[in-house]
Protein backbone atom coordinates (compact mmCIF):
# COMPACT_ATOMS: atom_id res chain seq x y z
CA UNK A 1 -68.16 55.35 -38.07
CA UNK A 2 -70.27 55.62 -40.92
CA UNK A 3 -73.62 56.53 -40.05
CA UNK A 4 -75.28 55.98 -43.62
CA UNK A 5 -78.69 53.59 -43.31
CA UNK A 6 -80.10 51.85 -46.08
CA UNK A 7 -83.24 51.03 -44.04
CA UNK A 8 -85.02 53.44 -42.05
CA UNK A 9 -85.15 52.93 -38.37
CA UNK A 10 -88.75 51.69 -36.96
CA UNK A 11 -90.03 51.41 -33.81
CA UNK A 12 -92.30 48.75 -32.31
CA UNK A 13 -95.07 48.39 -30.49
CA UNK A 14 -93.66 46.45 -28.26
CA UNK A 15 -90.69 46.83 -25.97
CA UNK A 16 -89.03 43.36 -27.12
CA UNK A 17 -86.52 41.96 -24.43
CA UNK A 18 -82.89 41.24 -25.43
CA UNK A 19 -80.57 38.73 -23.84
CA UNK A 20 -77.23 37.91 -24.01
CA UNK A 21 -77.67 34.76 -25.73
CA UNK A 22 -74.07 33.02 -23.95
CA UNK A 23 -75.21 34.08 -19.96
CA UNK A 24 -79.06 34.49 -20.44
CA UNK A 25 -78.19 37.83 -18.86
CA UNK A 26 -81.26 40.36 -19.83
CA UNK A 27 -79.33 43.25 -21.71
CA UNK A 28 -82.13 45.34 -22.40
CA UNK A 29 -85.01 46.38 -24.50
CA UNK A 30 -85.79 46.57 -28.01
CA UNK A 31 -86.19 50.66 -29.00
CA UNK A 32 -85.80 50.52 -33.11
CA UNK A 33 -84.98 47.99 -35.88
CA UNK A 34 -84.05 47.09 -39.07
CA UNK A 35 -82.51 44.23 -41.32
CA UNK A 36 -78.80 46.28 -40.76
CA UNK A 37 -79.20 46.90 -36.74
CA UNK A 38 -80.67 47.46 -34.11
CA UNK A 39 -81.00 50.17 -30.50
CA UNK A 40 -81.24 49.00 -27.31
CA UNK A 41 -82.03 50.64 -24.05
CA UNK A 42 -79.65 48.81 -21.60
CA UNK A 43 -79.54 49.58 -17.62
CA UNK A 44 -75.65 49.23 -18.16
CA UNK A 45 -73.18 50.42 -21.56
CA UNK A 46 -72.26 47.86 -23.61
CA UNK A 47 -68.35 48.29 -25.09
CA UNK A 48 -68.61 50.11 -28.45
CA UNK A 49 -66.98 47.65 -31.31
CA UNK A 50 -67.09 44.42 -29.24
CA UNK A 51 -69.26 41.74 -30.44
CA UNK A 52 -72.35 40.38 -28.76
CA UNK A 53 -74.11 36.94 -29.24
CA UNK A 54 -78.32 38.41 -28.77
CA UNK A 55 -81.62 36.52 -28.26
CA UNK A 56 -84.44 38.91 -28.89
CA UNK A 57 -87.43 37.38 -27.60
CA UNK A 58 -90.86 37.94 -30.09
CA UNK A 59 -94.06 38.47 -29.00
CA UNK A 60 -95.15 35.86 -30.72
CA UNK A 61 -94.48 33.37 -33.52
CA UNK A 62 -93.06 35.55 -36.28
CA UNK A 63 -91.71 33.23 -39.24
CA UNK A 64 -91.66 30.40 -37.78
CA UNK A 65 -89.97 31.03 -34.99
CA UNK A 66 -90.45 32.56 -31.16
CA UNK A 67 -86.73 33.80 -30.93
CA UNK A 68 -84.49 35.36 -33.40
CA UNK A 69 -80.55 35.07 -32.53
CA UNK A 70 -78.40 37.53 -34.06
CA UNK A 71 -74.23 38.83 -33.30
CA UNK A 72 -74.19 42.08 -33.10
CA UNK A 73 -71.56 44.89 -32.57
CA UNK A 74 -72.03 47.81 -30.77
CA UNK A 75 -71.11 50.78 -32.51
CA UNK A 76 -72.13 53.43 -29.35
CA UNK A 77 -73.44 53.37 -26.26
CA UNK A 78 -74.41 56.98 -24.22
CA UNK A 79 -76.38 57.53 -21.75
CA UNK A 80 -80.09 57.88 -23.18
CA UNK A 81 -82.84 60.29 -22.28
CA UNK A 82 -83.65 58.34 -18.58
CA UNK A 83 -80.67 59.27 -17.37
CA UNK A 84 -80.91 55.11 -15.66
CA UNK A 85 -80.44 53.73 -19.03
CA UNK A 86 -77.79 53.51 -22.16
CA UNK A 87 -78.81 54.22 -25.36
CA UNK A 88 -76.54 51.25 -27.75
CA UNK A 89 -76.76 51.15 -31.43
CA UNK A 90 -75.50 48.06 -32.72
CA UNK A 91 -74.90 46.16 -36.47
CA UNK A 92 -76.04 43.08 -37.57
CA UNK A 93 -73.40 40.96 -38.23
CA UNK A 94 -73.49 37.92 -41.08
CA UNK A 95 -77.33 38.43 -40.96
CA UNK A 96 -78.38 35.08 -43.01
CA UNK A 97 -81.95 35.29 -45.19
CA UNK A 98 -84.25 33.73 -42.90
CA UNK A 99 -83.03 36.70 -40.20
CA UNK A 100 -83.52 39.28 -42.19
CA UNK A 101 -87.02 37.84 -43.15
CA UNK A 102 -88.18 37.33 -39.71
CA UNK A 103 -86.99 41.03 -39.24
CA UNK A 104 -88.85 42.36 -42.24
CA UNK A 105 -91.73 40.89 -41.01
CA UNK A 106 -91.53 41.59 -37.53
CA UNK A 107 -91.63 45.15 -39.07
CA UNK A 108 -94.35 44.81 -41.30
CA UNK A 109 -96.77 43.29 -37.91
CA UNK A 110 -95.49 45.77 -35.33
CA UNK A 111 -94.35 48.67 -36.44
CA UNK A 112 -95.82 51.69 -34.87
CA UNK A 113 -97.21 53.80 -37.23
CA UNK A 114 -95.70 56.64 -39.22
């Protein structure tokens, strides 16, 4: 795995939910971000290198839009620091522009700061 960021990770002031976007199943929350990928704290591990279809909900319009829907593929999941939850770092797949915008500037509004 190579563990090399060109972005560095940010938090958010807000705990954003995260759903799977093909059983509206509630995977977990939003920890960190950034245009390449994303951590989640899930109650349950997701399978590291399978692919999952998200819909992180915003806390409000960012770009346009209320939701931004993204595949994603896990790349680890462990068991976080509440033992009750999984720590999952996953990639952005085949982010197109207007993602990657709406991420930048969901950054830029909610980033907690340095």
């Amino acid at each position: 795995m190579d563990n090399k960021r060109s972005f560095t990770r940010r938090q958010l002031v807000y705990y954003l939910s995260i759903f799977d976007r093909e059983t509206g199943e509630l995977l977990g929350n939003l920890v960190d971000i950034t245009p390449e990928g994303l951590m989640l704290m899930a109650k349950t591990a997701l399978t590291a290198g399978m692919t999952y279809y998200l819909r992180i909900e915003l806390p409000e319009m960012v770009g346009g839009v209320r939701h931004l829907d993204v595949d994603a593929c896990a790349q680890w999941s462990r068991k976080g620091a509440n033992p009750d939850y999984f720590d999952v770092g996953l990639k952005l797949l085949d982010s197109n522009g207007r993602d990657v915008d709406t991420i930048v500037r969901l950054i830029a509004d909610y980033a907690c700061p340095s």
